[in-house]
N, C-alpha and C. Protein backbone atom coordinates (compact mmCIF):
# COMPACT_ATOMS: atom_id res chain seq x y z
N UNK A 1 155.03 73.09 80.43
CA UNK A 1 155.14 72.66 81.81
C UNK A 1 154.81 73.81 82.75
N UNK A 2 155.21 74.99 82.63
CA UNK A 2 154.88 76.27 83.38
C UNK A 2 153.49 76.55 83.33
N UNK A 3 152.80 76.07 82.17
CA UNK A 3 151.50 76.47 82.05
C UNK A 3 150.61 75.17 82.66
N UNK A 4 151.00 74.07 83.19
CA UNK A 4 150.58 72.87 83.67
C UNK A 4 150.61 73.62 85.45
N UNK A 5 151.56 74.68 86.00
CA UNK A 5 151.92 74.96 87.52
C UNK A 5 150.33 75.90 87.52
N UNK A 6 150.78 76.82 86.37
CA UNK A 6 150.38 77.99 86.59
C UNK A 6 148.96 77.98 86.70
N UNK A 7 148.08 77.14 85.88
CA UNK A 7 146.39 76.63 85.75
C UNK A 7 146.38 76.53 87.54
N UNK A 8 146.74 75.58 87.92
CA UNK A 8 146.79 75.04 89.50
C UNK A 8 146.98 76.20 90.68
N UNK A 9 147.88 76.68 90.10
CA UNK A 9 148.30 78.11 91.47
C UNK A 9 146.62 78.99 91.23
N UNK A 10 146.70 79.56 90.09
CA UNK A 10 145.75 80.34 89.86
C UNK A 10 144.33 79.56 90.50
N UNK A 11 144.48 78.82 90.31
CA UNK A 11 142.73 78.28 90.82
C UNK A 11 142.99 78.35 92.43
N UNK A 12 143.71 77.38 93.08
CA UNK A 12 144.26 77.88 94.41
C UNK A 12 143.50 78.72 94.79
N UNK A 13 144.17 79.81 94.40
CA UNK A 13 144.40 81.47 94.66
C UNK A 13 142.74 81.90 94.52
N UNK A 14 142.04 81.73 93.20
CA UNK A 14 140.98 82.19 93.11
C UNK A 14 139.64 81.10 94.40
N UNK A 15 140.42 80.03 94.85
CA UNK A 15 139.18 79.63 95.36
C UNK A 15 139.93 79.83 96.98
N UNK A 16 140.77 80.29 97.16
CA UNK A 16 141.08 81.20 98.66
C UNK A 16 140.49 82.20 98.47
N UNK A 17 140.31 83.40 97.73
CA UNK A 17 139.87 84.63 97.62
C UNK A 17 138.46 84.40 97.71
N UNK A 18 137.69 83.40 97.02
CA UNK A 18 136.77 83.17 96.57
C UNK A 18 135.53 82.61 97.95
N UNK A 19 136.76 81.95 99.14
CA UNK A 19 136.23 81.27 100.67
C UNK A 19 136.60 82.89 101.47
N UNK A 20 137.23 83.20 101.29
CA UNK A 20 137.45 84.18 102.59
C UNK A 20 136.17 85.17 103.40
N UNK A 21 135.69 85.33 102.36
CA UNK A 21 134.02 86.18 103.28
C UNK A 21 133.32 84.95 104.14
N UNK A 22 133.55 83.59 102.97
CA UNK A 22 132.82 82.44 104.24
C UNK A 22 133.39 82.06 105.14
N UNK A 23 134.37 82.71 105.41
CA UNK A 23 134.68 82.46 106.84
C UNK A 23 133.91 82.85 108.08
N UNK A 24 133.37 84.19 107.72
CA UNK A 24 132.45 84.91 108.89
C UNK A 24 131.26 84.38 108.76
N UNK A 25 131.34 83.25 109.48
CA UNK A 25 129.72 82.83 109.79
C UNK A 25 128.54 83.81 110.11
N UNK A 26 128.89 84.81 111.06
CA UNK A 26 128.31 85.32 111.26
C UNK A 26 128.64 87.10 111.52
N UNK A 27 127.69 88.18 111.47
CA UNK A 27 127.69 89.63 110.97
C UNK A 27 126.93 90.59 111.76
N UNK A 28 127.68 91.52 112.43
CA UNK A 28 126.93 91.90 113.48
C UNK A 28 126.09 93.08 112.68
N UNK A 29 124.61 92.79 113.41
CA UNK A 29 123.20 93.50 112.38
C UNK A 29 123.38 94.73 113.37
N UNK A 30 124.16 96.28 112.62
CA UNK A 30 124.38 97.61 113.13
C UNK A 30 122.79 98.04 113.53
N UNK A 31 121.97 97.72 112.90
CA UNK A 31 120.71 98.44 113.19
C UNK A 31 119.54 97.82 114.71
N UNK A 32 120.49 96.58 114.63
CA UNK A 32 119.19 96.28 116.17
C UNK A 32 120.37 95.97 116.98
N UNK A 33 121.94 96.30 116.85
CA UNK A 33 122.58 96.17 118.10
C UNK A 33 122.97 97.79 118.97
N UNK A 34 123.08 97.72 120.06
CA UNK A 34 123.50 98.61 120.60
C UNK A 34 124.27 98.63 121.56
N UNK A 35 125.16 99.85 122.05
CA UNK A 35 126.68 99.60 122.97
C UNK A 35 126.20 101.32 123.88
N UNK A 36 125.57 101.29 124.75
CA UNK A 36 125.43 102.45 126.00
C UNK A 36 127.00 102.51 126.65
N UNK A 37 126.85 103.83 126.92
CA UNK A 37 128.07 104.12 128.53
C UNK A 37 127.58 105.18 129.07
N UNK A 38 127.66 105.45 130.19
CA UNK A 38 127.11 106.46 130.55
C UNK A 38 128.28 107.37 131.32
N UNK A 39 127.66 108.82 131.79
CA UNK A 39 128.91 109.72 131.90
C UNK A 39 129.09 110.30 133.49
N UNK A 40 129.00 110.48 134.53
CA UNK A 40 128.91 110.79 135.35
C UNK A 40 129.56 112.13 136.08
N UNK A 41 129.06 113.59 136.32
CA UNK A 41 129.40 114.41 136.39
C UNK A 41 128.94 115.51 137.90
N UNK A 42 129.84 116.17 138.29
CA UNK A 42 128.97 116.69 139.61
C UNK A 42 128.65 115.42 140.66
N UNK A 43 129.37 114.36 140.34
CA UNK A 43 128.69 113.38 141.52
C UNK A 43 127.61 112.72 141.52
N UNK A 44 126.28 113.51 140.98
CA UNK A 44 125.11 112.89 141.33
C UNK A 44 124.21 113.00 139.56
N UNK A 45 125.09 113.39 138.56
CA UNK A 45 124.42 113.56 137.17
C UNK A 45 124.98 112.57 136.39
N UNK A 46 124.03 111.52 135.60
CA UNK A 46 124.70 110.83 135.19
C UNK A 46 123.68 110.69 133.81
N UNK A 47 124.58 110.62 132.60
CA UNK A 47 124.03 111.07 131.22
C UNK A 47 124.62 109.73 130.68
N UNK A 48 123.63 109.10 129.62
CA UNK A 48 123.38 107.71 128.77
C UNK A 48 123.96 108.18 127.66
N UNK A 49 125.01 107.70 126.73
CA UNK A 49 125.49 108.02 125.56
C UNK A 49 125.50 106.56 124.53
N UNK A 50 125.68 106.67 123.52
CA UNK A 50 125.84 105.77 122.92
C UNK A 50 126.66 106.02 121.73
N UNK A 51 127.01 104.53 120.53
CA UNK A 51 127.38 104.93 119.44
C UNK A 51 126.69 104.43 118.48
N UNK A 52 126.72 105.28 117.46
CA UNK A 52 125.70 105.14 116.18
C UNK A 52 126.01 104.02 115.16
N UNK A 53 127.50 103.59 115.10
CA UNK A 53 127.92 102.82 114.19
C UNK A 53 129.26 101.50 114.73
N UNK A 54 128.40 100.21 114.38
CA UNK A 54 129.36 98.85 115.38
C UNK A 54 129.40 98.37 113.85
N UNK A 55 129.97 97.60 114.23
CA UNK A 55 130.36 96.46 113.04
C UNK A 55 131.29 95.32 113.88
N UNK A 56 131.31 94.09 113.28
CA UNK A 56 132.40 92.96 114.15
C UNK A 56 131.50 91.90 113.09
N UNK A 57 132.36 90.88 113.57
CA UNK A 57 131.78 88.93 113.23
C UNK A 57 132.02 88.30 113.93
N UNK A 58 132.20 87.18 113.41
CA UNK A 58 132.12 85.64 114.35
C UNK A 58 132.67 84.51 113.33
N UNK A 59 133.56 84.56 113.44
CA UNK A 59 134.27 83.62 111.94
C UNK A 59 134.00 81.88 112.59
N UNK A 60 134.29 80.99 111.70
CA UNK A 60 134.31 79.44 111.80
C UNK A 60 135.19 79.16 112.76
N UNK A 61 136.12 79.57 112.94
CA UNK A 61 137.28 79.49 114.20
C UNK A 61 136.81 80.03 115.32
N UNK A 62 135.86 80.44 115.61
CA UNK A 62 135.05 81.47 117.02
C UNK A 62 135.87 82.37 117.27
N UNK A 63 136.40 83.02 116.67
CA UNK A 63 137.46 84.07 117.45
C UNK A 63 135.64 85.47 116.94
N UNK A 64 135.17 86.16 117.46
CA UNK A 64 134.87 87.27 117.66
C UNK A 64 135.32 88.91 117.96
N UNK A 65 134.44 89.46 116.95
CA UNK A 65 134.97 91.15 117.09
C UNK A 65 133.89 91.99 116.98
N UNK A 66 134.23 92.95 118.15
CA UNK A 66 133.12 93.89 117.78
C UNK A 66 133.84 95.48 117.58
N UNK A 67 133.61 96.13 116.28
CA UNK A 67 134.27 96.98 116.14
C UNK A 67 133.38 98.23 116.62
N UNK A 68 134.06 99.30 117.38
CA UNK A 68 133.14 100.81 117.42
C UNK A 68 134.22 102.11 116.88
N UNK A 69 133.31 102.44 116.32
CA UNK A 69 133.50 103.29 115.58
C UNK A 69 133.43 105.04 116.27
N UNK A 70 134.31 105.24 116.89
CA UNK A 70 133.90 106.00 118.04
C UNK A 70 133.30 107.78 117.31
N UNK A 71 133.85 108.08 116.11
CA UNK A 71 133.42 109.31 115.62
C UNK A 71 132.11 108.80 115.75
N UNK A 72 131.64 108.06 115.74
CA UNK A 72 129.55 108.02 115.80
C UNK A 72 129.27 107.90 117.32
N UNK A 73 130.08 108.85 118.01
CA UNK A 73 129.65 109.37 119.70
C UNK A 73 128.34 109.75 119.50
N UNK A 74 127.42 109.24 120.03
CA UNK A 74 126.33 109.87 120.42
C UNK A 74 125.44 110.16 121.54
N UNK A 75 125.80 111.79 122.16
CA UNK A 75 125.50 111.92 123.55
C UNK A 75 124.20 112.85 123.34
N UNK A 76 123.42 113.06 122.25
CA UNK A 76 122.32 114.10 121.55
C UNK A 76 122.83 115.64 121.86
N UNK A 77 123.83 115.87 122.17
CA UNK A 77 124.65 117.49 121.82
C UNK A 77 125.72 117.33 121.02
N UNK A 78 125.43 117.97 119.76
CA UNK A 78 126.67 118.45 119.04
C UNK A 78 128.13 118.72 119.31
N UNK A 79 128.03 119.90 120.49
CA UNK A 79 129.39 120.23 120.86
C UNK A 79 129.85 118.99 121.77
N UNK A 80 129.42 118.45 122.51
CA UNK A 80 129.73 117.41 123.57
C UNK A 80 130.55 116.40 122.26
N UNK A 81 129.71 116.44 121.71
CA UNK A 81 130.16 114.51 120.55
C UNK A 81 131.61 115.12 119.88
N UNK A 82 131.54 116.35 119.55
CA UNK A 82 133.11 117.22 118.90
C UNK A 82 134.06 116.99 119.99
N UNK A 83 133.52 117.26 120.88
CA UNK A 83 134.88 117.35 122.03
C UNK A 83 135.14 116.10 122.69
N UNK A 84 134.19 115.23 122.78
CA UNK A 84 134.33 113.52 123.05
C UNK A 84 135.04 113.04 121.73
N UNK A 85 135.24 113.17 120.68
CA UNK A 85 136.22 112.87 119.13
C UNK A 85 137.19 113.59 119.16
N UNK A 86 137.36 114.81 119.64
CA UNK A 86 138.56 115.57 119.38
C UNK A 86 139.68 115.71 120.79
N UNK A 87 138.69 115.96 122.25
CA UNK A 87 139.63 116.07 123.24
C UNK A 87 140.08 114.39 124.04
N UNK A 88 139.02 113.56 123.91
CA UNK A 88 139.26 112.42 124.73
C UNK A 88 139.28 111.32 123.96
N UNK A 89 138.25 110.79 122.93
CA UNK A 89 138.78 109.27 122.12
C UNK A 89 140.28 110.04 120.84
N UNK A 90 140.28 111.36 120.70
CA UNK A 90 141.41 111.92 120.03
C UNK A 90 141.17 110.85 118.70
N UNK A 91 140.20 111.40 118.09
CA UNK A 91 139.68 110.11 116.65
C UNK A 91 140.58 110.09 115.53
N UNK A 92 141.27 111.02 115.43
CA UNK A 92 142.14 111.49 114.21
C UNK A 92 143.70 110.48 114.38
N UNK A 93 143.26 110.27 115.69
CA UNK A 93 144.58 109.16 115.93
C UNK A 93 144.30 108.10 116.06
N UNK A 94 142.88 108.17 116.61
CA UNK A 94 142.41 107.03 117.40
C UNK A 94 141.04 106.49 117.23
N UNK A 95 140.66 106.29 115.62
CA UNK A 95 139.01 106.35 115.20
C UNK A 95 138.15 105.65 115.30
N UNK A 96 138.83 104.21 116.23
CA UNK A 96 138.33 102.86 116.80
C UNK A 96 138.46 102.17 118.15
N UNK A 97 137.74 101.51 118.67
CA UNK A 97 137.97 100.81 119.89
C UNK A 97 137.76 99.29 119.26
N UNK A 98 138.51 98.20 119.48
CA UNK A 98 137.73 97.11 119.14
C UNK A 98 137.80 95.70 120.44
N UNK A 99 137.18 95.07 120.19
CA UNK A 99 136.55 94.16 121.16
C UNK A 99 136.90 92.65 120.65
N UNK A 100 137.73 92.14 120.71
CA UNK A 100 138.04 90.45 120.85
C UNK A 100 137.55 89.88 121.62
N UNK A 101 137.20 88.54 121.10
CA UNK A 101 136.87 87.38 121.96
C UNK A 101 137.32 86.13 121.10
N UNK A 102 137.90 85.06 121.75
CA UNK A 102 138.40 84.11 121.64
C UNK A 102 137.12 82.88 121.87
N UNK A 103 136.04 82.68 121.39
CA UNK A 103 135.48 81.45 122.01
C UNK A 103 135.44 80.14 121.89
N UNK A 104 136.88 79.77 121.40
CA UNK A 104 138.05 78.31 121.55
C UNK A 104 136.58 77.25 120.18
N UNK A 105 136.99 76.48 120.55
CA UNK A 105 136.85 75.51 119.58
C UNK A 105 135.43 75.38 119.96
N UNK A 106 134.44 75.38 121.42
CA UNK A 106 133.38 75.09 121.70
C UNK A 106 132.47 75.76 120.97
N UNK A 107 132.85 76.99 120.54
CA UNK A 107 131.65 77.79 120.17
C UNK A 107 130.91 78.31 121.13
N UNK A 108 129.75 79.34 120.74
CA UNK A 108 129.33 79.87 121.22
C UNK A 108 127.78 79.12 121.76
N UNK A 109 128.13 79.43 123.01
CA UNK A 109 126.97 78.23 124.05
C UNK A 109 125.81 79.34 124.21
N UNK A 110 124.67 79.12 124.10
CA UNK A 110 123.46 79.48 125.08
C UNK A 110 123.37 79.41 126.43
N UNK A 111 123.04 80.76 127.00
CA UNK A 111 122.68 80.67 128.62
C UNK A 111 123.69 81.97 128.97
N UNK A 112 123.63 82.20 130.16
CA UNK A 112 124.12 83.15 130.90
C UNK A 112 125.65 82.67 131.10
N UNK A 113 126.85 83.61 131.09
CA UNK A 113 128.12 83.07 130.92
C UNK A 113 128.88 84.24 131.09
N UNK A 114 130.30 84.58 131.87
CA UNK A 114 131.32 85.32 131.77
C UNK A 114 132.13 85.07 130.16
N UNK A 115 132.39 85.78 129.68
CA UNK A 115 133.48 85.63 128.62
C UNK A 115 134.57 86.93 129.24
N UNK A 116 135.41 85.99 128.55
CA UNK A 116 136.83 87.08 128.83
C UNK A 116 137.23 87.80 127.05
N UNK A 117 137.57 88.99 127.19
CA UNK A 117 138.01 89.70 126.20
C UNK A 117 139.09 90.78 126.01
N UNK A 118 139.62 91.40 125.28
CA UNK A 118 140.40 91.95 124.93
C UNK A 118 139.62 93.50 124.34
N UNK A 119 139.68 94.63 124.68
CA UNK A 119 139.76 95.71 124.47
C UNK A 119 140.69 96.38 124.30
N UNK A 120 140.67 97.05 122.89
CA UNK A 120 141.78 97.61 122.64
C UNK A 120 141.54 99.62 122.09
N UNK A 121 141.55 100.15 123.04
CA UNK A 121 141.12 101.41 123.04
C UNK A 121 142.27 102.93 123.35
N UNK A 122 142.48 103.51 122.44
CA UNK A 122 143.32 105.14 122.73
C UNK A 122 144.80 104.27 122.54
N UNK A 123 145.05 103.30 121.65
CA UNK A 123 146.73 102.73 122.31
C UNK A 123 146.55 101.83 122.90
N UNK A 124 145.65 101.71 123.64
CA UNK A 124 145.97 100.53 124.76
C UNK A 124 145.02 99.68 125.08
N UNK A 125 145.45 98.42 125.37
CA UNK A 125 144.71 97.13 125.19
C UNK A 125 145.04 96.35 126.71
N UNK A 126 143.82 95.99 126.97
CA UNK A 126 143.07 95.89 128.44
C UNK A 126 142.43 94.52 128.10
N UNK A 127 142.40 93.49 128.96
CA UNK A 127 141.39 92.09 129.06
C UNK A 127 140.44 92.80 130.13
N UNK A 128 139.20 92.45 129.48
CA UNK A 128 138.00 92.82 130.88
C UNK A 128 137.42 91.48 130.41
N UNK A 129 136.03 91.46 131.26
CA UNK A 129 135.22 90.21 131.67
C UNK A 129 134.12 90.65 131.70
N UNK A 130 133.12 90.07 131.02
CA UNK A 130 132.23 90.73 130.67
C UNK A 130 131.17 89.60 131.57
N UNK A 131 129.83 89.86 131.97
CA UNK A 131 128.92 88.78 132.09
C UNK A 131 127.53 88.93 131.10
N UNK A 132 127.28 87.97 130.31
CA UNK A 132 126.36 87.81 129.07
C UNK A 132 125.66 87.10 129.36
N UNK A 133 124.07 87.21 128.87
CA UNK A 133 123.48 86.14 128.65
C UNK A 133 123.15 86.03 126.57
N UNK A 134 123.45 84.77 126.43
CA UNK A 134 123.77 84.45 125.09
C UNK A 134 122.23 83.71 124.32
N UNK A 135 121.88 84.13 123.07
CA UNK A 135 120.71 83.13 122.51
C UNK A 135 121.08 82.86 121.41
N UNK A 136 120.82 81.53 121.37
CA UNK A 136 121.33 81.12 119.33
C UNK A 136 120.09 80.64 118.88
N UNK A 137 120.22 81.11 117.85
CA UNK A 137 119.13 80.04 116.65
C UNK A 137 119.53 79.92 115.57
N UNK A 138 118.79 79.27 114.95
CA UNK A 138 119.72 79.06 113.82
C UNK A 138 119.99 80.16 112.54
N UNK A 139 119.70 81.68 112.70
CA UNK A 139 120.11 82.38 111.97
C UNK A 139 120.40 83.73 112.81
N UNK A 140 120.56 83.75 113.95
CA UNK A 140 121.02 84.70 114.70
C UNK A 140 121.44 84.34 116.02
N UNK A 141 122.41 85.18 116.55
CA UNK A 141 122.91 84.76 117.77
C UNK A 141 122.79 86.75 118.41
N UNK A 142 122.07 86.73 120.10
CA UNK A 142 121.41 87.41 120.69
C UNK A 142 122.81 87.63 122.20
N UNK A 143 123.51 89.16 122.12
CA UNK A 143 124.61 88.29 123.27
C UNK A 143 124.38 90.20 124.12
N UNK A 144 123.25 90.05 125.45
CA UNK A 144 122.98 91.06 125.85
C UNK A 144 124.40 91.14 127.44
N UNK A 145 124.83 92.41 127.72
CA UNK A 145 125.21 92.08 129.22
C UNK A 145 124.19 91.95 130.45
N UNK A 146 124.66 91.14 131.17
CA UNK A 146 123.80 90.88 132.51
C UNK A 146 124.16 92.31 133.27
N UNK A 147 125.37 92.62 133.29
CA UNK A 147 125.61 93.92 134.30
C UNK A 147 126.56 94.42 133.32
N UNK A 148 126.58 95.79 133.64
CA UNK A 148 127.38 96.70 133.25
C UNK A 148 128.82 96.42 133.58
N UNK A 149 129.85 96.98 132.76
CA UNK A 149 131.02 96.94 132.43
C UNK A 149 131.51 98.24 133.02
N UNK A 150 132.64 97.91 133.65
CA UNK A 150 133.07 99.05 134.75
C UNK A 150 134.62 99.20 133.98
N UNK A 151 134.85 100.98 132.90
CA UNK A 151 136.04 101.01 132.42
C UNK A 151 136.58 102.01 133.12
N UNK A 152 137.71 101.59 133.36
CA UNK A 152 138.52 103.13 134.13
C UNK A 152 139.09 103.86 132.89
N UNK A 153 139.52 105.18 132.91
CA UNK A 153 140.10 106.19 131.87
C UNK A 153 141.18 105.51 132.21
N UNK A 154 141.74 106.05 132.85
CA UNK A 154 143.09 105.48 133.40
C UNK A 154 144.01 104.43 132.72
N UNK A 155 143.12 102.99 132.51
CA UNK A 155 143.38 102.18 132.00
C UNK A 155 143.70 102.38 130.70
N UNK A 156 143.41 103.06 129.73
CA UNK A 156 143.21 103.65 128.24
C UNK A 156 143.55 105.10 127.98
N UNK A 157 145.02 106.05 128.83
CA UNK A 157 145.33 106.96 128.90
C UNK A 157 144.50 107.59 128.55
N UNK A 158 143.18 107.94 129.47
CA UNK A 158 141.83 108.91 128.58
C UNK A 158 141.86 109.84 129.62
N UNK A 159 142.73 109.47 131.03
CA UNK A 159 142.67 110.53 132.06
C UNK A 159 142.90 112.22 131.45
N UNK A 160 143.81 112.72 131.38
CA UNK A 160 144.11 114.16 130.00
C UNK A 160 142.65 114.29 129.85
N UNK A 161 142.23 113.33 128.45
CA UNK A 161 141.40 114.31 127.56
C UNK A 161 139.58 114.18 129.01
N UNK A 162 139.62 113.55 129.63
CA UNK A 162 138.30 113.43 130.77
C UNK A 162 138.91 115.04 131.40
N UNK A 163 139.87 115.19 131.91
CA UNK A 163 140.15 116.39 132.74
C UNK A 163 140.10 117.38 131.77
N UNK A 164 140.20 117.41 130.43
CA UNK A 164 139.94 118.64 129.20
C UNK A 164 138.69 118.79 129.00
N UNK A 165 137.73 117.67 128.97
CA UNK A 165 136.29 117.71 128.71
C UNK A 165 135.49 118.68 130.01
N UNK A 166 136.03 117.84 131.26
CA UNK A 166 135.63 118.84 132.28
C UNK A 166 135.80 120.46 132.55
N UNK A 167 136.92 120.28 132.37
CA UNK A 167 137.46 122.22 131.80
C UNK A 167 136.77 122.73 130.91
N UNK A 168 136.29 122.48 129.59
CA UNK A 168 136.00 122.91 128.34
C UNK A 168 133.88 123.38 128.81
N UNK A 169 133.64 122.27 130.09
CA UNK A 169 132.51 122.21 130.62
C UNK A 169 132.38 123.22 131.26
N UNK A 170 133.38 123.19 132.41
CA UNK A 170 133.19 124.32 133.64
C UNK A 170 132.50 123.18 134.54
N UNK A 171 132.84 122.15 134.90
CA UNK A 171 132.57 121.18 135.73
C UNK A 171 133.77 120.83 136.63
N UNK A 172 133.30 120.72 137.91
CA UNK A 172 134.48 120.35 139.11
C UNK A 172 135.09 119.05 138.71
N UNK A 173 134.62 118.14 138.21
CA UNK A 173 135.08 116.67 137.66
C UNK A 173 133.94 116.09 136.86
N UNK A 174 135.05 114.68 136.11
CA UNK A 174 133.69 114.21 135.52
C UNK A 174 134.14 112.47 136.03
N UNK A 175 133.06 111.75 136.43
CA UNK A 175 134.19 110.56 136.97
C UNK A 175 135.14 109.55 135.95
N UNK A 176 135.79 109.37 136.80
CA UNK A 176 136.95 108.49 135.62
C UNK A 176 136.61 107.06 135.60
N UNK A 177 135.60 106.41 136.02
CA UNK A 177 135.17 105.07 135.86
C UNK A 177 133.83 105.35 135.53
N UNK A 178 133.48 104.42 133.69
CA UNK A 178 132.24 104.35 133.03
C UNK A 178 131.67 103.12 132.85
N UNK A 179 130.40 103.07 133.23
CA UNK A 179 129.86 101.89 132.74
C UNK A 179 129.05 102.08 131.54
N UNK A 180 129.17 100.53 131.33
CA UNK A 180 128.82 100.26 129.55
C UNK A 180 127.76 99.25 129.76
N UNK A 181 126.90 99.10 128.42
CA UNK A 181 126.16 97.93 128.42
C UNK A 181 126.29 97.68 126.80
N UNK A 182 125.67 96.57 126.93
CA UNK A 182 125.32 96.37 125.33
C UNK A 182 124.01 95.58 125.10
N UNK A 183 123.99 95.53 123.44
CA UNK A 183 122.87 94.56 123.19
C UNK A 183 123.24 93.84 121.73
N UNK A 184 123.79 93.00 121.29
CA UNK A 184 124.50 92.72 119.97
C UNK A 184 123.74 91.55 119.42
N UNK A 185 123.57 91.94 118.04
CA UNK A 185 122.36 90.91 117.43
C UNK A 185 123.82 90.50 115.96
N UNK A 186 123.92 89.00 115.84
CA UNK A 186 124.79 88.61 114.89
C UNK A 186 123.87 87.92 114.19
N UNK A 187 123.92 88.13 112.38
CA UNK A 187 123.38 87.08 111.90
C UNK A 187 124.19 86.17 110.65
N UNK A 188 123.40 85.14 110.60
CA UNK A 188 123.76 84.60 110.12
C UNK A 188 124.10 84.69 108.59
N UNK A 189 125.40 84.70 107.91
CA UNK A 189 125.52 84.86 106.97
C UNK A 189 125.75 83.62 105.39
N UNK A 190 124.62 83.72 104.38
CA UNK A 190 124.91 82.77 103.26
C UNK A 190 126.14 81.76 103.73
């Protein structure tokens, strides 16, 4: 009789383990997406950075994620990307930012659209609003911003390590509100 439960649990089990990757419909392609911010310093200098390494999905439930991986700072100076990991995203504590989206039961629509999201960056987790324009087909989905994303430090206790970066510079300030863009290519997965 135990061996009549046990056949049944075990299969269960192996065909949950067995669905769980198909859940993520879809897989964000690291090599043709990209996530800019730029840095603004002296007032009138303003430097394009990016990161080297995203990852996120898009599961059957539409909930969305886009993960960054912030040690892959990339501002094309060495010392800058050490001290952006060590004095301000503080990576050793803090080696991720990630990006929720909820897109409810409708799914994800084509056309130009606000989505609301969840950022969760240094500790602390912030809803911003993003404006997108979205493309689907049937083996990729295309989700660029219309305008830039306006983050305060502030919001994400990054004020400290922005006023350490500036010191470490020899710069009068560096500003505490960054804009971001993106370009995120998801595909479709088996």
């Amino acid at each position: 009789m135990k061996t009549t439960r046990f056949l049944p649990a075990c299969l269960l089990l192996a065909s949950g383990l067995a669905m769980g990757p198909t859940l993520a419909d879809w897989t964000l392609n690291n090599d043709r997406s990209a996530l800019y911010f730029a840095s603004i310093k002296k007032d009138t200098v303003v430097e394009v950075h990016h990161f080297d390494r995203l990852s996120g999905t898009i599961d059957a439930e539409g909930q969305a994620t886009l993960d960054i991986d912030l040690n892959s700072v990339n501002t094309n100076i060495p010392i800058r990307d050490q001290r952006m990991r060590d004095d301000l995203f503080q990576t050793a504590e803090y080696p991720d930012a990630t990006i929720r989206v909820d897109l409810g039961g409708d799914g994800i629509k084509d056309g130009e659209q606000e989505i609301n999201a969840t950022l969760k960056l240094h500790g602390a987790e912030k809803e911003i609003t993003a404006k997108v324009r979205v493309s689907v087909t049937d083996d990729q989905i295309k989700v660029i911003s219309t305008e830039p994303l306006r983050l305060s430090a502030s919001d994400f206790g990054l004020d400290g390590g922005l006023a350490r970066l500036a010191e470490l510079a020899e710069l009068p300030a560096i500003s505490p509100t960054v804009p971001a863009s993106f370009l995120l290519y998801y595909d479709r997965q088996p």
